[in-house]
PDB file of N, CA and C in Angstrom:
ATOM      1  N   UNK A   1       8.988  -1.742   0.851  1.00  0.00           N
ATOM      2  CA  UNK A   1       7.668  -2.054   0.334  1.00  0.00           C
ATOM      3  C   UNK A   1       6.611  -1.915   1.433  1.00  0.00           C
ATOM      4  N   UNK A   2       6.674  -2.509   2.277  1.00  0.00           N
ATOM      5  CA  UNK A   2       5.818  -2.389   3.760  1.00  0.00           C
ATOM      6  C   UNK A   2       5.386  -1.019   3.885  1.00  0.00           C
ATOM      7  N   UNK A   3       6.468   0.049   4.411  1.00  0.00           N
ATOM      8  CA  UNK A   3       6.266   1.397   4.841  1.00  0.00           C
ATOM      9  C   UNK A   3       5.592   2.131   3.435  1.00  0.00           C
ATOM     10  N   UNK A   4       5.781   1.623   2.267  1.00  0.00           N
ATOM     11  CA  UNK A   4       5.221   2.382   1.157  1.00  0.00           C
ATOM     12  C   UNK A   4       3.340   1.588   1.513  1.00  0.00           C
ATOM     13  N   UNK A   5       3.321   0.462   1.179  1.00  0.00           N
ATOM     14  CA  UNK A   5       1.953   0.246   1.730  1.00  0.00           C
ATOM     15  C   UNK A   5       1.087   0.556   2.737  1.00  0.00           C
ATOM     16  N   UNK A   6       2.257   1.030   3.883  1.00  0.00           N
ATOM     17  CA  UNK A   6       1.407   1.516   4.958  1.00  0.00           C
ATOM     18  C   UNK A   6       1.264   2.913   5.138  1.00  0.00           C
ATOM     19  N   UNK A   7       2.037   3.701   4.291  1.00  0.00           N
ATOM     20  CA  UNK A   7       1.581   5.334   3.873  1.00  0.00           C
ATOM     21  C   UNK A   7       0.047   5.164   3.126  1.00  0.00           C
ATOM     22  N   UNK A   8       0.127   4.248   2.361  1.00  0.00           N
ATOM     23  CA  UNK A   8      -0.889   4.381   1.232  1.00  0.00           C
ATOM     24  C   UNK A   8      -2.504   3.953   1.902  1.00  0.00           C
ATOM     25  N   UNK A   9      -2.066   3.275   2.879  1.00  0.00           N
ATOM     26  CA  UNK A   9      -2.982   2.204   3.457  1.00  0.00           C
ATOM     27  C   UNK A   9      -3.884   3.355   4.496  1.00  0.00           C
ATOM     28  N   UNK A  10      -2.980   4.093   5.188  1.00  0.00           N
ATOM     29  CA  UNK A  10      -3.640   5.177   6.533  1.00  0.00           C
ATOM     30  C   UNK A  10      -4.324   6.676   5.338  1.00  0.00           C
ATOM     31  N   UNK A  11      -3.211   6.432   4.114  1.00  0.00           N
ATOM     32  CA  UNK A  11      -4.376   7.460   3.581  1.00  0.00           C
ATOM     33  C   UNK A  11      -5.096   7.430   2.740  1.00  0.00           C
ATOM     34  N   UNK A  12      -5.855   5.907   2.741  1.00  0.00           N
ATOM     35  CA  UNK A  12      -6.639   6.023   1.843  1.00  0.00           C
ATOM     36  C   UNK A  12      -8.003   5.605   3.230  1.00  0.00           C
ATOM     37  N   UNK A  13      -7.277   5.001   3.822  1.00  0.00           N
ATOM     38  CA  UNK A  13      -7.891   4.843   5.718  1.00  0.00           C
ATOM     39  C   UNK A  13      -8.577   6.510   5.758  1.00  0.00           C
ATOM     40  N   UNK A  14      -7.791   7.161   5.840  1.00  0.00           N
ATOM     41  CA  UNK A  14      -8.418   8.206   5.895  1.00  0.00           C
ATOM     42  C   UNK A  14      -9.317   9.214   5.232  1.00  0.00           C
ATOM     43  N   UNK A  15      -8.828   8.705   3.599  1.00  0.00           N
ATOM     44  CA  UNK A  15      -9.801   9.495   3.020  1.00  0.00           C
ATOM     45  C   UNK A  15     -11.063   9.251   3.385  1.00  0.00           C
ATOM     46  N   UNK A  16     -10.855   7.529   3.149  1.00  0.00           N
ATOM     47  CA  UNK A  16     -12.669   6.970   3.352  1.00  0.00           C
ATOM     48  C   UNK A  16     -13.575   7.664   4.485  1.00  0.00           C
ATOM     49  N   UNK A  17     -12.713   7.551   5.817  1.00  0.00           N
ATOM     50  CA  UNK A  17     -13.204   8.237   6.656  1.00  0.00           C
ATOM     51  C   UNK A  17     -13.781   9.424   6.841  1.00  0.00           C
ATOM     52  N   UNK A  18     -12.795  10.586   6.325  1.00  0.00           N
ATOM     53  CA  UNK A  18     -13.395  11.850   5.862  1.00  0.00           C
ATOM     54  C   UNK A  18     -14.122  12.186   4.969  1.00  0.00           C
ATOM     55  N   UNK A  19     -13.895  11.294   3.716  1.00  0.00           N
ATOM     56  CA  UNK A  19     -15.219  11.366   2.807  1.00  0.00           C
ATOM     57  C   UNK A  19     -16.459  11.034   3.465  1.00  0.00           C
ATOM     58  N   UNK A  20     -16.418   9.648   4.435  1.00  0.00           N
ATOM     59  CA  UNK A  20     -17.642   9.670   4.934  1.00  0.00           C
ATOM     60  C   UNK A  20     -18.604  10.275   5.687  1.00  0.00           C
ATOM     61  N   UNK A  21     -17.736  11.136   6.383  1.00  0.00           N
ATOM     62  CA  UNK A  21     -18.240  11.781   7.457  1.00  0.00           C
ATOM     63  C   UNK A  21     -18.588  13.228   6.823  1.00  0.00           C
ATOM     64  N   UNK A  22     -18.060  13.367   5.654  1.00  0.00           N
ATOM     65  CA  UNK A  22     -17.953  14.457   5.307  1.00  0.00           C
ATOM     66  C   UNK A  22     -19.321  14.671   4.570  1.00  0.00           C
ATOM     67  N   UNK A  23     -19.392  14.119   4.055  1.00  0.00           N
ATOM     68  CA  UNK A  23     -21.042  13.702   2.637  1.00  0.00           C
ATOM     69  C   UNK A  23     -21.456  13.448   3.875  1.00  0.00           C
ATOM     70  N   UNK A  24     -21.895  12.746   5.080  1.00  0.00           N
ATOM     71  CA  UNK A  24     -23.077  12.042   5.864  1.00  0.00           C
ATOM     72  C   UNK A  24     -23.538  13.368   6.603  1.00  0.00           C
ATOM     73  N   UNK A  25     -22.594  14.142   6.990  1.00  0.00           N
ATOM     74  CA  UNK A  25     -22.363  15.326   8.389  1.00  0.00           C
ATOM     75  C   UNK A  25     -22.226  16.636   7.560  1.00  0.00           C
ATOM     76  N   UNK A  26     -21.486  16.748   6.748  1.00  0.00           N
ATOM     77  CA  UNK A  26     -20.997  18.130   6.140  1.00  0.00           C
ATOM     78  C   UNK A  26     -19.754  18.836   7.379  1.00  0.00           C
ATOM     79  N   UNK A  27     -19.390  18.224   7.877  1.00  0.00           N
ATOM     80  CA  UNK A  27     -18.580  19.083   9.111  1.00  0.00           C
ATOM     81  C   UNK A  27     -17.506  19.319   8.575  1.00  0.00           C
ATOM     82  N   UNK A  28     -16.527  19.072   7.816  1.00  0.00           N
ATOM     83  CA  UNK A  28     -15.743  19.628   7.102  1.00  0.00           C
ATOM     84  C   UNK A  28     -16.166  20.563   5.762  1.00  0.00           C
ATOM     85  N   UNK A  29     -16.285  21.602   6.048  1.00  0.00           N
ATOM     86  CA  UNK A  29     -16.796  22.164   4.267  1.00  0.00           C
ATOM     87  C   UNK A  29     -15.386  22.884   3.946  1.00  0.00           C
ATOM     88  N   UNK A  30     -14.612  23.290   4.649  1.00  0.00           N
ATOM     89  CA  UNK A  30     -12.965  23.841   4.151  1.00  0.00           C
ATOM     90  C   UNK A  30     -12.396  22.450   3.769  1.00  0.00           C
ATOM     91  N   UNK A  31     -12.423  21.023   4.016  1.00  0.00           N
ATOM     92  CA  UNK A  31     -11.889  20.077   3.385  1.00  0.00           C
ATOM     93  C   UNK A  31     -12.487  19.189   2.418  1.00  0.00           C
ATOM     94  N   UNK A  32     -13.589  19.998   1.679  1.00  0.00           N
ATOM     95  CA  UNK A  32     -14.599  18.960   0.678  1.00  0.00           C
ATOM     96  C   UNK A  32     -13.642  19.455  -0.247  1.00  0.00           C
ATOM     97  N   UNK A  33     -12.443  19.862  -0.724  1.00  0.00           N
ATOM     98  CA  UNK A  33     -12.091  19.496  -2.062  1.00  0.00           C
ATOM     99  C   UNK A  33     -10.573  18.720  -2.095  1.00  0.00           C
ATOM    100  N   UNK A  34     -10.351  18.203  -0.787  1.00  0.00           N
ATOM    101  CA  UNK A  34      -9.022  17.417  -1.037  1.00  0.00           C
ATOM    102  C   UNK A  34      -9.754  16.179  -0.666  1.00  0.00           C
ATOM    103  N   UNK A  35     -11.028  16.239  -0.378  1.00  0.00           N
ATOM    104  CA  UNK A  35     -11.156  15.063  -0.519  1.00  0.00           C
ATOM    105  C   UNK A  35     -11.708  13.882  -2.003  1.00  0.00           C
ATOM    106  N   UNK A  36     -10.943  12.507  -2.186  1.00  0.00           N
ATOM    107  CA  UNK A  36     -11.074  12.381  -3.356  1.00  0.00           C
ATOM    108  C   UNK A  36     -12.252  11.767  -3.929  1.00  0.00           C
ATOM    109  N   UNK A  37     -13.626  11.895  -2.950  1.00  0.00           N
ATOM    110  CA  UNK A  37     -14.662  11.374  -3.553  1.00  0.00           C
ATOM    111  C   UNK A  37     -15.204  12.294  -3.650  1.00  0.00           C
ATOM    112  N   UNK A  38     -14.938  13.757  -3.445  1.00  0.00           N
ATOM    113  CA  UNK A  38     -15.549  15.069  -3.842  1.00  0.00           C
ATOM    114  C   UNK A  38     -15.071  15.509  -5.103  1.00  0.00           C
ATOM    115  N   UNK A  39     -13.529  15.235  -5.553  1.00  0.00           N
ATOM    116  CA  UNK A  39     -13.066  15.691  -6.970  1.00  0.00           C
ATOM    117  C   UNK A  39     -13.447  15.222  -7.968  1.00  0.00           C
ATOM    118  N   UNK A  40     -13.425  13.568  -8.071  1.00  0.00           N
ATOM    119  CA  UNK A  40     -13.931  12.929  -9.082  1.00  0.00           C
ATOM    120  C   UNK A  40     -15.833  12.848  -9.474  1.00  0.00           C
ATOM    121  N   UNK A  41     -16.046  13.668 -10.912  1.00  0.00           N
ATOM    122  CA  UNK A  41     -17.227  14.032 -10.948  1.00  0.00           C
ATOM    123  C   UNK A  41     -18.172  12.807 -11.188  1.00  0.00           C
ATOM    124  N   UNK A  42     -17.498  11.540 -11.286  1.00  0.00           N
ATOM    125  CA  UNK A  42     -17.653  10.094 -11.641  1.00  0.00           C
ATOM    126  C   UNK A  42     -18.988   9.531 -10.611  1.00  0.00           C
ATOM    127  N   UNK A  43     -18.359   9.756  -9.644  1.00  0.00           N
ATOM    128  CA  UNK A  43     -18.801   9.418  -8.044  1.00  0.00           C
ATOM    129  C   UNK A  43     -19.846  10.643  -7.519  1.00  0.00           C
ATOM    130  N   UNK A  44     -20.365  11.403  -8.312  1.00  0.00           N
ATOM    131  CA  UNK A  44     -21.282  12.429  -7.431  1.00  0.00           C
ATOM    132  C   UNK A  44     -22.710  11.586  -7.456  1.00  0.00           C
ATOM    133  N   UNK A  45     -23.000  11.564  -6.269  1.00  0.00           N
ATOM    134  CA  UNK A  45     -24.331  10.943  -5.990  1.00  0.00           C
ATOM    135  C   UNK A  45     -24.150   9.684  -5.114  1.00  0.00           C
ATOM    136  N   UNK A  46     -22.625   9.055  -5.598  1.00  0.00           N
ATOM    137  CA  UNK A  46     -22.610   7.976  -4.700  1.00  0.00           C
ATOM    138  C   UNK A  46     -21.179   7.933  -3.873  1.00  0.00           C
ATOM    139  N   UNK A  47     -21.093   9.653  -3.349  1.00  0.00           N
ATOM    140  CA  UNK A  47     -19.828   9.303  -2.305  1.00  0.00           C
ATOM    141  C   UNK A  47     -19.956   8.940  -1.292  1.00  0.00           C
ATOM    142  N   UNK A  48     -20.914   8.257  -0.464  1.00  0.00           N
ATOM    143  CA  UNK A  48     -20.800   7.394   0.206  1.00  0.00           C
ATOM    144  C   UNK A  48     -20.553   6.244   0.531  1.00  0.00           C
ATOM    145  N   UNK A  49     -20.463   6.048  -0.797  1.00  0.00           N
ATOM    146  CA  UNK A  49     -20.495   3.951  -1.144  1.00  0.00           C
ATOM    147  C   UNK A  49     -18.911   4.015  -1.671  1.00  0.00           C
ATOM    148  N   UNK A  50     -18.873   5.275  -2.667  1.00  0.00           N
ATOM    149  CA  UNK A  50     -17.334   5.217  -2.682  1.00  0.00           C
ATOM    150  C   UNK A  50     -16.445   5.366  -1.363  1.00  0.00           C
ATOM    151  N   UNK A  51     -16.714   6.363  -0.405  1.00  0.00           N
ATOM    152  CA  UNK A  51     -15.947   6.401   0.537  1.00  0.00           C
ATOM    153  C   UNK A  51     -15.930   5.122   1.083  1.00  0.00           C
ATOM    154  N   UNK A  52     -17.002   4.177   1.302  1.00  0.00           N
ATOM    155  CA  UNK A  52     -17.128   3.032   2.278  1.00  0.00           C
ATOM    156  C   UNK A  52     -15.591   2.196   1.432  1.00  0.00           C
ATOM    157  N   UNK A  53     -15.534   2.210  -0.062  1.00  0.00           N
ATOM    158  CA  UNK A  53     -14.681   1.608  -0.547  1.00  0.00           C
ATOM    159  C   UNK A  53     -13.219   1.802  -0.488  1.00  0.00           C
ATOM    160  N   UNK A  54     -13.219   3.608  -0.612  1.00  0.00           N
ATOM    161  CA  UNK A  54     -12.075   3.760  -0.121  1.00  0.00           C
ATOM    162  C   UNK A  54     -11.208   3.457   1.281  1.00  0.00           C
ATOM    163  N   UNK A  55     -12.246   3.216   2.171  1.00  0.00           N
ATOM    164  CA  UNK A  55     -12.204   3.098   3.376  1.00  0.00           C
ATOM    165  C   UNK A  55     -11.669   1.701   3.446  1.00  0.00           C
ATOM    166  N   UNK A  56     -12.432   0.872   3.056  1.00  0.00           N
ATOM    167  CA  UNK A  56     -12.158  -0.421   2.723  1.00  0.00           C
ATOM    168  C   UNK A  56     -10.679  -0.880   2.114  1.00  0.00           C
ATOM    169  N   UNK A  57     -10.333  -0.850   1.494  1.00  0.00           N
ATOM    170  CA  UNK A  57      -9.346  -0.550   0.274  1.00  0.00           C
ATOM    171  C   UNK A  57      -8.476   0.194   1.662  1.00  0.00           C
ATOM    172  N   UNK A  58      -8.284   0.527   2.288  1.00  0.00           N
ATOM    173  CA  UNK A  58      -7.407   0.996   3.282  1.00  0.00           C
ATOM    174  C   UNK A  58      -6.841   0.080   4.275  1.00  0.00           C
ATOM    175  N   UNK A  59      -7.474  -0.577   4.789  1.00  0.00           N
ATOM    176  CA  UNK A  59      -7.734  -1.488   5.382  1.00  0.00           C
ATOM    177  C   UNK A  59      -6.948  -2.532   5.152  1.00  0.00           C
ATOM    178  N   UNK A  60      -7.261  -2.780   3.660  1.00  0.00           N
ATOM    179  CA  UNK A  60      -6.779  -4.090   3.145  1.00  0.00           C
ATOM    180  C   UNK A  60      -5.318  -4.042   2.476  1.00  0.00           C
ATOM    181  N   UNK A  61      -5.056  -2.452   2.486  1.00  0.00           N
ATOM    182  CA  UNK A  61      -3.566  -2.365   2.038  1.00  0.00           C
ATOM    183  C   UNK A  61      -3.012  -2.284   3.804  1.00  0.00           C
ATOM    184  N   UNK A  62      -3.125  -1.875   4.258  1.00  0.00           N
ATOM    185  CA  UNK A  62      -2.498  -2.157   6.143  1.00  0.00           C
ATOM    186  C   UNK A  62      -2.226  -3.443   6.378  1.00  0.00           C
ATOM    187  N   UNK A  63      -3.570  -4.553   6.167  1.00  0.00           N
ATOM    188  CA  UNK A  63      -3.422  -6.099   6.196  1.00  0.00           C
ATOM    189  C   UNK A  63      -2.006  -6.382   5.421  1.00  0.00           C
ATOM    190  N   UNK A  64      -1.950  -5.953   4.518  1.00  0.00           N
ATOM    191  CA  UNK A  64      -1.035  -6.602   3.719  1.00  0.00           C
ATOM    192  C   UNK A  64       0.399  -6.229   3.385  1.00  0.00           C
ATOM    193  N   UNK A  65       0.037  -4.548   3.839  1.00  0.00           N
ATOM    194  CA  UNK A  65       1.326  -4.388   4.546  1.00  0.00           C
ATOM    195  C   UNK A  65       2.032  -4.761   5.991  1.00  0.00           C
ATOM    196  N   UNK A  66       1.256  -5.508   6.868  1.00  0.00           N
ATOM    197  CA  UNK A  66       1.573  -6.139   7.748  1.00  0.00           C
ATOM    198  C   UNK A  66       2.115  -7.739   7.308  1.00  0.00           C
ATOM    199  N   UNK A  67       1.453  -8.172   6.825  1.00  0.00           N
ATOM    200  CA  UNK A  67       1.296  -9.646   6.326  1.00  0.00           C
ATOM    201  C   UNK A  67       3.219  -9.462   4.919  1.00  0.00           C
ATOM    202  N   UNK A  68       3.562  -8.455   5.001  1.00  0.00           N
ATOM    203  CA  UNK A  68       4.539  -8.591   4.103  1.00  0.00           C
ATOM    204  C   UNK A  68       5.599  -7.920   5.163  1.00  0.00           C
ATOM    205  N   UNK A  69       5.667  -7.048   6.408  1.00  0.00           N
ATOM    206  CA  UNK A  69       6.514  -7.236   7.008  1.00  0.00           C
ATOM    207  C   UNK A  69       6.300  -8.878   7.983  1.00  0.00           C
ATOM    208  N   UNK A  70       5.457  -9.068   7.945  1.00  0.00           N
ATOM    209  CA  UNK A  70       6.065 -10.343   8.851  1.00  0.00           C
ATOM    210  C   UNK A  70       6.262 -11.473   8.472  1.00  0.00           C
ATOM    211  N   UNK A  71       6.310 -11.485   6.530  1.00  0.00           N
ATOM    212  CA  UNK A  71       6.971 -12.645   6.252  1.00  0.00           C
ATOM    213  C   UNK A  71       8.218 -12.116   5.536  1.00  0.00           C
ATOM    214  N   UNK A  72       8.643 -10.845   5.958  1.00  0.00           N
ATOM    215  CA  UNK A  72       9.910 -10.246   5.632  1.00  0.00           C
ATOM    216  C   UNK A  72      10.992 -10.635   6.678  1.00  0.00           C
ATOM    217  N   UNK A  73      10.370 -10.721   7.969  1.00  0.00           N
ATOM    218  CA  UNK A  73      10.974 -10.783   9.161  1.00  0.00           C
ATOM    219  C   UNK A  73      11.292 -12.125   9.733  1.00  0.00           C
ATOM    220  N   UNK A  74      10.627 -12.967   8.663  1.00  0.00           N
ATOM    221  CA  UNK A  74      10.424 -14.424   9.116  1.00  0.00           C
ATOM    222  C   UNK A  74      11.285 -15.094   8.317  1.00  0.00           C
ATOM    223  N   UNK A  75      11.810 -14.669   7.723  1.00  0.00           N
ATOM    224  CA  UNK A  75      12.947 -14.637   6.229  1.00  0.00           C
ATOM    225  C   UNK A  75      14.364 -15.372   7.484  1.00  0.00           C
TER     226      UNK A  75
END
């Protein structure tokens, strides 16, 4: 469970990141379509606030994939 949260956690860590930088900068234009606040037509206008979330939301799956290996370990 841990290592599945912490795959999920660095890439959603990362999307946010690259979405953000990506909409703020444009420096990636070969990676504006894997990124997932560029696919979803939901979010056009506000991929920045989405990325901040995805970014967020990354974060908080890492926390908690930490917080579940170390009461795995404490077992």
């Amino acid at each position: 469970m841990k290592a599945t949260l912490t795959v999920l956690g660095w890439l959603l860590l990362l999307q946010g990141a690259g979405g953000l930088l990506n909409t703020l900068f444009g420096w990636w234009r070969w990676a504006h379509d894997l990124l997932v606040v560029h696919r979803l037509p939901f979010l056009e206008g506000y991929e920045v606030f989405a990325a901040v979330v995805i970014g967020v939301l990354g974060f908080v799956l890492l926390a908690v994939a930490d917080s579940a290996g170390k009461a795995e370990g404490g077992r």
